[in-house]
C-alpha atoms as a PDB file:
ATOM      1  CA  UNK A   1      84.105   6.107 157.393  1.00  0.00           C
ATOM      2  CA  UNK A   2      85.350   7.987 154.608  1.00  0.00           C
ATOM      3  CA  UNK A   3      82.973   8.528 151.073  1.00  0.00           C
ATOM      4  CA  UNK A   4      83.886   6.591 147.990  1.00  0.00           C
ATOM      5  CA  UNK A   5      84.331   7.636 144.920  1.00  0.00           C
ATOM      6  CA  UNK A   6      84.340   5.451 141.724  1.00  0.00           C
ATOM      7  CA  UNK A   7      87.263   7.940 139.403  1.00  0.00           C
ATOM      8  CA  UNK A   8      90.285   6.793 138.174  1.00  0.00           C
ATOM      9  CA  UNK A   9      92.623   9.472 137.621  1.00  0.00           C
ATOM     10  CA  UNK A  10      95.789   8.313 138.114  1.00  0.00           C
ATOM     11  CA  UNK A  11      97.093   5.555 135.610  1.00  0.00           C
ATOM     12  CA  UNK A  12     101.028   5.792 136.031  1.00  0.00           C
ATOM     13  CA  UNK A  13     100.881   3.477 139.147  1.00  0.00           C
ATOM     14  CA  UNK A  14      99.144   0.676 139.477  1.00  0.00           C
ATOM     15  CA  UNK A  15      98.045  -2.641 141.374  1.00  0.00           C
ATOM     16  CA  UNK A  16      96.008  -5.110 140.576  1.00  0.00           C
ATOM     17  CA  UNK A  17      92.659  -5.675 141.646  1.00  0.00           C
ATOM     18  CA  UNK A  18      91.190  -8.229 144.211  1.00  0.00           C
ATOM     19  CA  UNK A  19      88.071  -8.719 143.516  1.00  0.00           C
ATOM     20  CA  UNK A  20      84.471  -7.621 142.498  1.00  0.00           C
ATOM     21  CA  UNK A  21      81.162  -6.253 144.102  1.00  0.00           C
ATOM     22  CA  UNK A  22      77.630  -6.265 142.157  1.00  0.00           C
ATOM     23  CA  UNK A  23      76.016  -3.180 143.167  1.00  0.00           C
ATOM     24  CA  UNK A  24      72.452  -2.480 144.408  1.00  0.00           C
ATOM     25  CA  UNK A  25      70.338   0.691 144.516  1.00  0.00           C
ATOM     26  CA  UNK A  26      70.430   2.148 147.926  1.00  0.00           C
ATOM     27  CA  UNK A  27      67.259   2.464 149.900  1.00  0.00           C
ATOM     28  CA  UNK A  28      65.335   6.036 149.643  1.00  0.00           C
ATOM     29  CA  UNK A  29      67.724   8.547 151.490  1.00  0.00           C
ATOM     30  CA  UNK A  30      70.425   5.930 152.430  1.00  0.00           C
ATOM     31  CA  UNK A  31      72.968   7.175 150.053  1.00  0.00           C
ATOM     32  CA  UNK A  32      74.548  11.156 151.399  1.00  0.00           C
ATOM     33  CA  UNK A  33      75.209  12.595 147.377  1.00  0.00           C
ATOM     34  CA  UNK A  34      77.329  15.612 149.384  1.00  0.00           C
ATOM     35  CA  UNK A  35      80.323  16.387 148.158  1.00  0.00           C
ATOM     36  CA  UNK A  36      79.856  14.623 144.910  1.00  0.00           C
ATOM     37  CA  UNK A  37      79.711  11.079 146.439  1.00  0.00           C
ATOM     38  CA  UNK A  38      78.446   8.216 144.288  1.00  0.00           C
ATOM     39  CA  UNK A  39      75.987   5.888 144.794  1.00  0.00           C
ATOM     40  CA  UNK A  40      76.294   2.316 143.870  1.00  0.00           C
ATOM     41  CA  UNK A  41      74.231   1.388 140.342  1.00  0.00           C
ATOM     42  CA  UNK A  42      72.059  -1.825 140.733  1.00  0.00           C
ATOM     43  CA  UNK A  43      74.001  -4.614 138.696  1.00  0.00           C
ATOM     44  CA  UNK A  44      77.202  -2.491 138.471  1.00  0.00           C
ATOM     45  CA  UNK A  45      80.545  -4.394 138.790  1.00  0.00           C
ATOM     46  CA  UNK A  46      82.628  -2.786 141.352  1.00  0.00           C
ATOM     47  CA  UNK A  47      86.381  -3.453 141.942  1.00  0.00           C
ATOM     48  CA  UNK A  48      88.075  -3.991 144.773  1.00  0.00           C
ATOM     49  CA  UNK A  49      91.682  -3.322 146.129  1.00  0.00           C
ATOM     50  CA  UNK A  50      93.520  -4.831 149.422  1.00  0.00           C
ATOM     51  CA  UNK A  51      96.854  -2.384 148.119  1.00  0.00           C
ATOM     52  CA  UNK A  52      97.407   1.293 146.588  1.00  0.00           C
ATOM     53  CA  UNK A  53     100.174   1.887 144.167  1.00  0.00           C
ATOM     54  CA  UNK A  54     103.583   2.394 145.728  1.00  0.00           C
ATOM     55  CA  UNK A  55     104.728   5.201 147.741  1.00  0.00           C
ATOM     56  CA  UNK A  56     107.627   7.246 146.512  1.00  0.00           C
ATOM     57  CA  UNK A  57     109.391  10.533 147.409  1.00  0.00           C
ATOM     58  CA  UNK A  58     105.843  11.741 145.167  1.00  0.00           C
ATOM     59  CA  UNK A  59     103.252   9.926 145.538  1.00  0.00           C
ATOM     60  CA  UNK A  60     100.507  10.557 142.725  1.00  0.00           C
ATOM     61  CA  UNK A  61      97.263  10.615 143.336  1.00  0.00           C
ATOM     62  CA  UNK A  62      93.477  12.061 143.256  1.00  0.00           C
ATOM     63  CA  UNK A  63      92.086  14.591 145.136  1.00  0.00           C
ATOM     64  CA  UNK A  64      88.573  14.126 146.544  1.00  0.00           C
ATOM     65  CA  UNK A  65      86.408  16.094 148.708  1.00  0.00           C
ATOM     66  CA  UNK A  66      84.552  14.872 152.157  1.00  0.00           C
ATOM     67  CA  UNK A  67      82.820  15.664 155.224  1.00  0.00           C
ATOM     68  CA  UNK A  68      84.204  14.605 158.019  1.00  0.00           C
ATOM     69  CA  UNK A  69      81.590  16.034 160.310  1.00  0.00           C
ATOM     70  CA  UNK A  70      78.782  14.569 162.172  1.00  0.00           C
ATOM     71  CA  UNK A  71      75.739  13.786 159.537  1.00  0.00           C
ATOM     72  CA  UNK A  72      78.241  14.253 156.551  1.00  0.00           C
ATOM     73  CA  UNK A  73      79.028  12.470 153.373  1.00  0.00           C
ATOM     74  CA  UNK A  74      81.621  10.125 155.405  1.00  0.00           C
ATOM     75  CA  UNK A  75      79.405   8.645 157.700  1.00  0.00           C
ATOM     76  CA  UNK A  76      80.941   7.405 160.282  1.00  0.00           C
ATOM     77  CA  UNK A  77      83.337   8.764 163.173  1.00  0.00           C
ATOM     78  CA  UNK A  78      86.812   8.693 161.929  1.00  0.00           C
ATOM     79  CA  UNK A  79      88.411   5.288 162.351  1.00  0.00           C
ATOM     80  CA  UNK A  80      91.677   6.743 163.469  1.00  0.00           C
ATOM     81  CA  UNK A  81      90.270   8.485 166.944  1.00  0.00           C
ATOM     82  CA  UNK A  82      86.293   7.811 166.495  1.00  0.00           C
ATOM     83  CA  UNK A  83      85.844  11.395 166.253  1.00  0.00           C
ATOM     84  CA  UNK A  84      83.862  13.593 163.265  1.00  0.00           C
ATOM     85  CA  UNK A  85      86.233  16.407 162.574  1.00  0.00           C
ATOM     86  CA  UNK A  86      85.110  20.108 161.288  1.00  0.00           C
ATOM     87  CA  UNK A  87      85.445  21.017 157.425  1.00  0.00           C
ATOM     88  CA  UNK A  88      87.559  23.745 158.754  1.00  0.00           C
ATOM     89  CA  UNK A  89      90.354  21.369 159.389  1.00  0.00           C
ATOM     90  CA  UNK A  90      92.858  19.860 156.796  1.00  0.00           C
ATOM     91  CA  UNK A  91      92.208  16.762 157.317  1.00  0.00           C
ATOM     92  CA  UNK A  92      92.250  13.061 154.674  1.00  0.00           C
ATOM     93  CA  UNK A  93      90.956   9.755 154.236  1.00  0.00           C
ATOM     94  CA  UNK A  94      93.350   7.133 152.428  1.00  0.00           C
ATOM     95  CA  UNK A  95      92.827   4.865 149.975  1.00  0.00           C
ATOM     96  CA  UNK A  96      92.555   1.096 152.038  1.00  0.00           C
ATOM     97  CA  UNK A  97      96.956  -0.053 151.100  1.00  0.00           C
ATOM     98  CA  UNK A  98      97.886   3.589 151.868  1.00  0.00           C
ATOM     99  CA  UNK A  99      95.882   3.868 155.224  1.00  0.00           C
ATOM    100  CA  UNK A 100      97.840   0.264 156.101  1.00  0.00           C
ATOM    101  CA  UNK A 101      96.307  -1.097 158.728  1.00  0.00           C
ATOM    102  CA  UNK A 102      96.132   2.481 159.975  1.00  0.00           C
ATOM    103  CA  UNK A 103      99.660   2.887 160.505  1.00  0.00           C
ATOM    104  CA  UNK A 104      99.276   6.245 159.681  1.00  0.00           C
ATOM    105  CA  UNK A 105      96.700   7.288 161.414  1.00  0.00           C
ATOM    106  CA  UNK A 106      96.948  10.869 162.915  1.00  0.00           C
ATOM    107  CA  UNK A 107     100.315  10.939 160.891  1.00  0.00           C
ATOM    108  CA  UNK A 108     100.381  14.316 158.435  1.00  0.00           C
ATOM    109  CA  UNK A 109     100.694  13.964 154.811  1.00  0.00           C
ATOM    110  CA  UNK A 110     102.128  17.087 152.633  1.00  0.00           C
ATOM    111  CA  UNK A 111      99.764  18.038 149.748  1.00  0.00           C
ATOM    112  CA  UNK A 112     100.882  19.124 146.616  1.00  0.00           C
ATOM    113  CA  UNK A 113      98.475  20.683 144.214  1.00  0.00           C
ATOM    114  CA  UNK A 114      97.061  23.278 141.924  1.00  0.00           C
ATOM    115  CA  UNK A 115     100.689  24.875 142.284  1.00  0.00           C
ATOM    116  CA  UNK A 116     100.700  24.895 146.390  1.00  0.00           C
ATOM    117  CA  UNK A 117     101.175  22.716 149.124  1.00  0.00           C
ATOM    118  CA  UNK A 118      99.153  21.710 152.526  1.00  0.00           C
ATOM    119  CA  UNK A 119      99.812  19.817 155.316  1.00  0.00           C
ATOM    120  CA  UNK A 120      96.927  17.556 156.646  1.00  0.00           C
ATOM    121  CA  UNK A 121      96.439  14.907 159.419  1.00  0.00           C
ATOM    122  CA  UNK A 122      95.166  11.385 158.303  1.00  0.00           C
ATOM    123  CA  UNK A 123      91.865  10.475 160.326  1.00  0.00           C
ATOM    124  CA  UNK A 124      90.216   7.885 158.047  1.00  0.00           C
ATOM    125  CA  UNK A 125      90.249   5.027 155.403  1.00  0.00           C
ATOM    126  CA  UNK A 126      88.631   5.368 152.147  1.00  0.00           C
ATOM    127  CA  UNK A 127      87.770   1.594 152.180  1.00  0.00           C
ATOM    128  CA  UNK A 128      88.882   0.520 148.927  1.00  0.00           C
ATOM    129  CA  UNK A 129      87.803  -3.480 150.025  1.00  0.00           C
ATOM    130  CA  UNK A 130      84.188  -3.138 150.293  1.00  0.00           C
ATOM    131  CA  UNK A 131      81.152  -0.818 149.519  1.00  0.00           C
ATOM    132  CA  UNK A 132      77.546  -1.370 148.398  1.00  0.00           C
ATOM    133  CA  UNK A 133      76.387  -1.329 151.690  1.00  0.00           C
ATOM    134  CA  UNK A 134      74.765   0.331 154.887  1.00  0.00           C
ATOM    135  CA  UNK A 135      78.484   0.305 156.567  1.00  0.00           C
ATOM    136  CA  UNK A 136      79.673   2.452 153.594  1.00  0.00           C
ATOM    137  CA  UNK A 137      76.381   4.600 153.116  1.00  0.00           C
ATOM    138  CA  UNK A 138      75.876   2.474 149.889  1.00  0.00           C
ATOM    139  CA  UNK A 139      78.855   4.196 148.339  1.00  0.00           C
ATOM    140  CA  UNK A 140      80.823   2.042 145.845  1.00  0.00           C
ATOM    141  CA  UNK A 141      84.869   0.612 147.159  1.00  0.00           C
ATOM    142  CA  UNK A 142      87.282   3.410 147.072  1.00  0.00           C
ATOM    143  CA  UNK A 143      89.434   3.368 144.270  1.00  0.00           C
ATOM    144  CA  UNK A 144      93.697   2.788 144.971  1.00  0.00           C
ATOM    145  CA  UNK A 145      94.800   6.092 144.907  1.00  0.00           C
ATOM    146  CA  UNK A 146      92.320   8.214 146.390  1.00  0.00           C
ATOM    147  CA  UNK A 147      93.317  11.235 149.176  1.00  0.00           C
ATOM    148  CA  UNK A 148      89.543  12.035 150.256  1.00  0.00           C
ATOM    149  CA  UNK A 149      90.148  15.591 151.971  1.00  0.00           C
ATOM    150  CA  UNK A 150      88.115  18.223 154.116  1.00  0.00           C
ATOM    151  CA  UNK A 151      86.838  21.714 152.613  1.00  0.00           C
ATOM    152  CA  UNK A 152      89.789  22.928 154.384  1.00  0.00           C
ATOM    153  CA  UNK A 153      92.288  20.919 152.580  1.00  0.00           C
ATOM    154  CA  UNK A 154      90.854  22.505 148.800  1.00  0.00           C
ATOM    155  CA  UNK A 155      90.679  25.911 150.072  1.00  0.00           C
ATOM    156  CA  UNK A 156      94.746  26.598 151.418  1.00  0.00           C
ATOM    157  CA  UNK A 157      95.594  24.577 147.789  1.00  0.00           C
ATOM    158  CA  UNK A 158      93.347  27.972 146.424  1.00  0.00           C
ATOM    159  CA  UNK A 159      90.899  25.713 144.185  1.00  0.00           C
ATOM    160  CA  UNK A 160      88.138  27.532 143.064  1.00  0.00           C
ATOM    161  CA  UNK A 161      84.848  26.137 144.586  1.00  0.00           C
ATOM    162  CA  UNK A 162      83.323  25.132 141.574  1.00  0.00           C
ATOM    163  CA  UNK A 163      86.250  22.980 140.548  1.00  0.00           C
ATOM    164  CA  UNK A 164      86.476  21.113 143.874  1.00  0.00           C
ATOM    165  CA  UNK A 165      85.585  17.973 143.585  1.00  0.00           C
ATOM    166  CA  UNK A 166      88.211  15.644 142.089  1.00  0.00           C
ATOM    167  CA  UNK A 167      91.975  16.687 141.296  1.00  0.00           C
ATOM    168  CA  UNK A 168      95.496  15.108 140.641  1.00  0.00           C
ATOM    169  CA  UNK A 169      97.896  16.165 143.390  1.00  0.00           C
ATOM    170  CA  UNK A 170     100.967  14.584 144.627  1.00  0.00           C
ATOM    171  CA  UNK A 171     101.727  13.585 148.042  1.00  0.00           C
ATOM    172  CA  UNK A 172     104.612  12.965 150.725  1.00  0.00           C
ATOM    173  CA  UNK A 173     103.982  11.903 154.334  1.00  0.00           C
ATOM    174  CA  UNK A 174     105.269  14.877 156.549  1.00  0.00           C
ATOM    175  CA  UNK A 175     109.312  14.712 157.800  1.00  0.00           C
ATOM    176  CA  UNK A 176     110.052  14.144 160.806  1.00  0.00           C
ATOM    177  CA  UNK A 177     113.301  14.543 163.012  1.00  0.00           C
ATOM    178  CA  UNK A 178     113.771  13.537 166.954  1.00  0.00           C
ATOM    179  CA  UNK A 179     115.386  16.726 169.472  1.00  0.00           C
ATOM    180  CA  UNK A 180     118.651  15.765 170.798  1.00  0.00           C
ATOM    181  CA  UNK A 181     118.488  18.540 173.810  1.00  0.00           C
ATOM    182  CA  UNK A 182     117.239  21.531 175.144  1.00  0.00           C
ATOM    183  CA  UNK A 183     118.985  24.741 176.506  1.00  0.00           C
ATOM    184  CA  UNK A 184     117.759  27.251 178.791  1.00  0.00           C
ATOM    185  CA  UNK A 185     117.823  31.326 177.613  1.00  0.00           C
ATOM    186  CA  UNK A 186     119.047  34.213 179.541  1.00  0.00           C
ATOM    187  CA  UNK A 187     118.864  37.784 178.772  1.00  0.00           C
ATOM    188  CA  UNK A 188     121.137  38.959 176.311  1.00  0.00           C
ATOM    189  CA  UNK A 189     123.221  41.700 177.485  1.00  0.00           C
ATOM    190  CA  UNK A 190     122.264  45.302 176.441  1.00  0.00           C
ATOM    191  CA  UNK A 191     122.383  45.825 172.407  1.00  0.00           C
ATOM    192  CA  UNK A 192     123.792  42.406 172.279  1.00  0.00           C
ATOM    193  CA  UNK A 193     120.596  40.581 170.285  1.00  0.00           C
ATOM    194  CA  UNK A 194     120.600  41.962 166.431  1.00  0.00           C
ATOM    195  CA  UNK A 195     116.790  41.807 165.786  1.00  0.00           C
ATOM    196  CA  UNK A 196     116.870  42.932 162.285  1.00  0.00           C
ATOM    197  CA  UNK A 197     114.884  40.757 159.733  1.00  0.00           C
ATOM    198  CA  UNK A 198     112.706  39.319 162.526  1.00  0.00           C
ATOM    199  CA  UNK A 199     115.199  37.963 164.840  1.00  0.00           C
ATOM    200  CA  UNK A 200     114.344  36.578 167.705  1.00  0.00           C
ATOM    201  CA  UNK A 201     116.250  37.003 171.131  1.00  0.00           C
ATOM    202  CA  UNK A 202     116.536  34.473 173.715  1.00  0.00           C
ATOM    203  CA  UNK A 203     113.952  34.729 176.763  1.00  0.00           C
ATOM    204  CA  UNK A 204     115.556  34.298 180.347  1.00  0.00           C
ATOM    205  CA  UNK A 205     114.178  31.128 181.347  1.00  0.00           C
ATOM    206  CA  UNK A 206     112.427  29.597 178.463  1.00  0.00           C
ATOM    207  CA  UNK A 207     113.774  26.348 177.353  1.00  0.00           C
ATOM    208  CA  UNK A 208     114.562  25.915 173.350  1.00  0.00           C
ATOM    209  CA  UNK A 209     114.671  22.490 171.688  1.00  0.00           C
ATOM    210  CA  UNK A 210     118.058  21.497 170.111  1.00  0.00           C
ATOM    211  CA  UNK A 211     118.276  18.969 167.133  1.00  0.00           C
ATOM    212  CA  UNK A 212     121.616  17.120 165.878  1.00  0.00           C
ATOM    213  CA  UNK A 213     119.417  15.728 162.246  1.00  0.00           C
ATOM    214  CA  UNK A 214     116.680  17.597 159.996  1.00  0.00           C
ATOM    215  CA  UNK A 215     114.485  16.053 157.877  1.00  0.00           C
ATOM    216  CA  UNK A 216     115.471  13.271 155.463  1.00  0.00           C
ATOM    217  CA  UNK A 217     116.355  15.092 151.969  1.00  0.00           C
ATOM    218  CA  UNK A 218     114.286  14.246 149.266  1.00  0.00           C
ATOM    219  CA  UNK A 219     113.616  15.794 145.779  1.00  0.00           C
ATOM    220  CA  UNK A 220     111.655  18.157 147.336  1.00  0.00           C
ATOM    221  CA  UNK A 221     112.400  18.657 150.705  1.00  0.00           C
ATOM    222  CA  UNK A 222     110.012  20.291 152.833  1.00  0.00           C
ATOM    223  CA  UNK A 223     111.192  23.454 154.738  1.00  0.00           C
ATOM    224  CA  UNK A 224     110.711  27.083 156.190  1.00  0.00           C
ATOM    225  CA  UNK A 225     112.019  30.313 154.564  1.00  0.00           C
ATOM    226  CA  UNK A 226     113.435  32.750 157.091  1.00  0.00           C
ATOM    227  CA  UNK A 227     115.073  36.231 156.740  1.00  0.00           C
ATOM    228  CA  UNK A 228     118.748  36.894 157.499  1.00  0.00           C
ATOM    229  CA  UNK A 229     121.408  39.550 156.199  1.00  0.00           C
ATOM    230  CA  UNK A 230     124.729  37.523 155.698  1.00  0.00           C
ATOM    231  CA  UNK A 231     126.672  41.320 155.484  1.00  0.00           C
ATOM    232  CA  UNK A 232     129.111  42.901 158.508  1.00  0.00           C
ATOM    233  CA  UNK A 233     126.671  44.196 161.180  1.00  0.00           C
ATOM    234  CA  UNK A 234     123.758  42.204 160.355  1.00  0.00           C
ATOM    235  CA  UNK A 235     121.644  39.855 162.146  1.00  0.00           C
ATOM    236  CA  UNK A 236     123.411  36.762 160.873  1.00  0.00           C
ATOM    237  CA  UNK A 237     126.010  38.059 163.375  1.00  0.00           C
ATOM    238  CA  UNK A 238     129.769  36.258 162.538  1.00  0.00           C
ATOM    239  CA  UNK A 239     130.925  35.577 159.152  1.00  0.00           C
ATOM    240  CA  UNK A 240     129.635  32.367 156.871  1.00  0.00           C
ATOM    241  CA  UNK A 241     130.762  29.059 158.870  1.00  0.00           C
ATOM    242  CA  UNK A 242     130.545  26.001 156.331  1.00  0.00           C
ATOM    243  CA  UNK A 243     129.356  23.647 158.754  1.00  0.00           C
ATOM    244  CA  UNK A 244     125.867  22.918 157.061  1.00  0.00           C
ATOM    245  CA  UNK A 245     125.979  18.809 156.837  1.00  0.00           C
ATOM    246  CA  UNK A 246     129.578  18.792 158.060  1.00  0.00           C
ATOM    247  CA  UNK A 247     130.300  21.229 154.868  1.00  0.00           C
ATOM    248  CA  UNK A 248     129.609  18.862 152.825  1.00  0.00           C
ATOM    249  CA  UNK A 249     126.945  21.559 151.035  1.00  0.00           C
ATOM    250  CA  UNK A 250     128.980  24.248 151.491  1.00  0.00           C
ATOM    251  CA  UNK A 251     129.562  26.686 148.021  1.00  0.00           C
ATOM    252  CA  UNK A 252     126.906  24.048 146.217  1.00  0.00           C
ATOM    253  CA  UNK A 253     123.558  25.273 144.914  1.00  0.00           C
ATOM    254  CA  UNK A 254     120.587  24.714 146.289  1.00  0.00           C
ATOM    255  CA  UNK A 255     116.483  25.725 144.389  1.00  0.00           C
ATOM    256  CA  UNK A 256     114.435  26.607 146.207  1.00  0.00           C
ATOM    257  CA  UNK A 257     110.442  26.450 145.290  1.00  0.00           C
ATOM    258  CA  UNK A 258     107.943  28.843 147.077  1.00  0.00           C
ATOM    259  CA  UNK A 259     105.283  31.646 145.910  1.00  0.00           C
ATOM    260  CA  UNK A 260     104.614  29.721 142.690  1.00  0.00           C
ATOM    261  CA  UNK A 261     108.509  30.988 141.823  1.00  0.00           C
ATOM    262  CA  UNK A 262     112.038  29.193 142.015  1.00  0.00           C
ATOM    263  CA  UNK A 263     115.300  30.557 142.555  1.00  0.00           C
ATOM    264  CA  UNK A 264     118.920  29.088 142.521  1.00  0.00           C
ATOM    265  CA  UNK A 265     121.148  30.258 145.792  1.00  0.00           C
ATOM    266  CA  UNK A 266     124.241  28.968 146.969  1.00  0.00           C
ATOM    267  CA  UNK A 267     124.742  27.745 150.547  1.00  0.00           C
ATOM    268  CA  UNK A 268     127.279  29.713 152.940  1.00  0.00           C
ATOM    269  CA  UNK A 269     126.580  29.055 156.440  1.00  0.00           C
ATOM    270  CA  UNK A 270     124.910  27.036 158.925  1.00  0.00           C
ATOM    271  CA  UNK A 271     121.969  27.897 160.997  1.00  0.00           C
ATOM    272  CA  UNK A 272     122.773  26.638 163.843  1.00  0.00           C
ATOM    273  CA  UNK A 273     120.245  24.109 165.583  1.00  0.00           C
ATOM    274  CA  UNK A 274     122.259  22.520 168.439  1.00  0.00           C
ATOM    275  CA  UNK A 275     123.712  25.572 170.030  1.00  0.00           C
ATOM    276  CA  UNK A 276     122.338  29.299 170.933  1.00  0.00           C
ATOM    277  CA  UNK A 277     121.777  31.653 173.689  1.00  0.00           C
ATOM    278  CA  UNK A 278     125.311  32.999 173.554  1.00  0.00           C
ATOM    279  CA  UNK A 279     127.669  35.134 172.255  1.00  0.00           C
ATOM    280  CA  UNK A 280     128.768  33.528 169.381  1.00  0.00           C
ATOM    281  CA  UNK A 281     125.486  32.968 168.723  1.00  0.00           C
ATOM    282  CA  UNK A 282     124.446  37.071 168.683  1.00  0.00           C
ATOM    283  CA  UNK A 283     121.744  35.423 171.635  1.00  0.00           C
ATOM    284  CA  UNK A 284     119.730  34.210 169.815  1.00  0.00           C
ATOM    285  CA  UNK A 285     117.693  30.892 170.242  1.00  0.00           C
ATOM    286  CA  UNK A 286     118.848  27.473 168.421  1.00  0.00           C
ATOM    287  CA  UNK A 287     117.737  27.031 164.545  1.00  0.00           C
ATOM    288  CA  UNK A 288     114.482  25.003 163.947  1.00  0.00           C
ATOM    289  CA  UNK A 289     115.902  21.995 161.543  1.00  0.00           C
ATOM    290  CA  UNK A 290     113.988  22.659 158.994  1.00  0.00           C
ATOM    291  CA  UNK A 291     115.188  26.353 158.051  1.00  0.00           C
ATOM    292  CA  UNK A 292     116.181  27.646 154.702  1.00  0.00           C
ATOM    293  CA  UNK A 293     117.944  31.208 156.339  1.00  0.00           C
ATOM    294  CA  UNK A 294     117.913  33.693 153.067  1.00  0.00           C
ATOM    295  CA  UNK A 295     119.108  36.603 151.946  1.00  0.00           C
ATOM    296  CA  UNK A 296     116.754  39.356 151.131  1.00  0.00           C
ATOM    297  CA  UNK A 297     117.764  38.823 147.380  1.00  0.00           C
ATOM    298  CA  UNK A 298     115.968  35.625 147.541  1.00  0.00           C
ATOM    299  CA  UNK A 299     112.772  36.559 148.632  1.00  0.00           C
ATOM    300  CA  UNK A 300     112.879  38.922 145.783  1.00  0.00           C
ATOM    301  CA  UNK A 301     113.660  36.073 143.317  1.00  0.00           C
ATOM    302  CA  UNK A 302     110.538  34.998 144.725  1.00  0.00           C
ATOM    303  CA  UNK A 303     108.327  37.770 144.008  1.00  0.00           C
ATOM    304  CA  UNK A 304     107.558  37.666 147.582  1.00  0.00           C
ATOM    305  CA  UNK A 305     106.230  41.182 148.493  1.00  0.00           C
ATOM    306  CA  UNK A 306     108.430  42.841 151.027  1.00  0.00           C
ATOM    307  CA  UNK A 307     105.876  43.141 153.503  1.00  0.00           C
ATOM    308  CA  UNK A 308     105.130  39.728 153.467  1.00  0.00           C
ATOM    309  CA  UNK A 309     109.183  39.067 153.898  1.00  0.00           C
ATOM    310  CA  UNK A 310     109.786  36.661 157.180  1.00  0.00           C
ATOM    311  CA  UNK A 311     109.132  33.341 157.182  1.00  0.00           C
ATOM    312  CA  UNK A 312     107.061  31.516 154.505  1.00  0.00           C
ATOM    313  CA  UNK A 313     107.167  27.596 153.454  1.00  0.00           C
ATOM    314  CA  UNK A 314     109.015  26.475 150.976  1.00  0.00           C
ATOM    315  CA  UNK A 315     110.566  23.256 148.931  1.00  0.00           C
ATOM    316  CA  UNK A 316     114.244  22.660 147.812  1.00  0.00           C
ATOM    317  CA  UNK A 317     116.135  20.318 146.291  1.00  0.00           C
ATOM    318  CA  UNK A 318     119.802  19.987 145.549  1.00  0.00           C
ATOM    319  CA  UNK A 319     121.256  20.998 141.933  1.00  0.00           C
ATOM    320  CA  UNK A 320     122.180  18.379 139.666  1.00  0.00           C
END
């Protein structure tokens, strides 16, 4: 069972309380103070929530920190999969309406804070119903909008130790899109697979998963940055198709968030994820459906060192 933790940081969203719980004073060494945890206060009025605010392309919501690891501040095993899970893991409790009946259990959240992003698995409920007692380490109810995350969680969002503890973030649950196919590589014929910027060629044999969707679009939409050159002779092989949601994108501006930096670049082409493995496709294997293909000018826009140039993740969002 995930810690509690008694802030309120976020006020924009709201739902009302359901009750109250009068606190008592723990017995000696029944109450793990790790990871900032409170302890209930004898007489202290707790409230109590049976929903979290409303979940939107952005969630808002506080940051805390927990142990998810045998003999730490959460307690319990995970309710998700009964299992304690290392501080090296991005992992998160939810606040008792978010969790929902754990229909998000093992289900990955995106992260947004402290100007990055991390993805992390949902293992637990920060019980927002209850507290006070030995089932909750004698840890007050969870407030409404509480992500309680793992040491690993505050280290890729690059939070200094000594301000881990408590933070605003926003959140999204991870998108998700099913593979329509698969299609088997071969070979490509001699000097027939462009492998500049990283390209990959298609192994004989291996099997590569096809997709006719990508992820649902939001305001900021989740993807990886790749490398291409979109001149005569590189590895984007044929010229711009406009094929990108049936064209309907094509010659429109895109931004595109990443490195702390944004930059404004105009789609002209398709990366193909349904097809690959052939000529018209320089043999190379089908696009992941969640690629942003760029020119070398935008990882420059970026401030993206050139050694670092390849594939890095990113948001973007359409222009007004």
């Amino acid at each position: 069972m995930a810690k509690q933790n008694t802030s309120q940081g976020v006020e924009a969203q709201t739902c009302s309380p359901s009750g109250k719980i009068k606190g008592k004073t723990p017995p000696p060494g029944q109450c793990n103070q790790e990871n900032y945890s409170d302890c209930c206060k004898d007489g202290k009025w707790y409230r109590t929530y049976k929903c979290s605010p409303p979940v939107s392309s952005q969630t808002k919501a506080t940051l805390t920190l927990n142990s998810f690891e045998r003999d730490g501040d959460g307690g319990a095993p995970s309710e998700c999969d009964n299992q304690y899970h290392s501080d090296d893991d991005p992992v998160v409790a939810l606040s008792t309406g978010w969790y929902n009946n754990g229909k998000r259990c093992l289900k990955y959240i995106n992260i947004h804070g402290n100007g990055k992003f991390v993805r992390a698995k949902v293992v637990d409920e920060c019980d927002s119903t209850m507290g006070c007692d030995s089932d909750h380490d004698y840890q007050p109810p969870c407030p409404n909008n509480i992500v309680d995350a793992s040491k690993a969680v505050w280290k890729v969002l690059g939070v200094p130790e000594n301000n881990w503890g408590e933070m605003d973030i926003y959140c999204v649950e991870a998108q998700t899109s099913s593979p329509s196919g698969k299609i088997k590589g071969k070979t490509p014929p001699p000097g027939k697979c462009n492998q500049e910027n990283y390209s990959d060629c298609c192994k004989d044999g291996k099997w590569y998963t096809t997709y006719k969707c990508s992820p649902p679009v939001s305001s900021q939409t989740k993807a990886t940055l790749t490398l291409n050159s979109f001149e005569r002779d590189g590895d984007g092989g044929a010229p711009s198709e406009w094929w990108y949601n049936n064209g309907k994108r094509c010659l429109n501006y895109i931004n595109i968030h990443g490195n702390g930096k944004s930059v404004r670049a105009k789609v002209v082409d398709e990366c193909d994820s349904t097809m690959g493995c052939d000529s018209d496709h320089d043999y190379q294997p089908p696009c992941p459906n969640n690629i942003v293909d760029a020119s070398k000018a935008v990882w420059k826009a970026l401030g993206v060192p050139e050694s670092n140039w390849g594939e890095m993740d990113i948001y973007w969002s359409d222009t007004d």
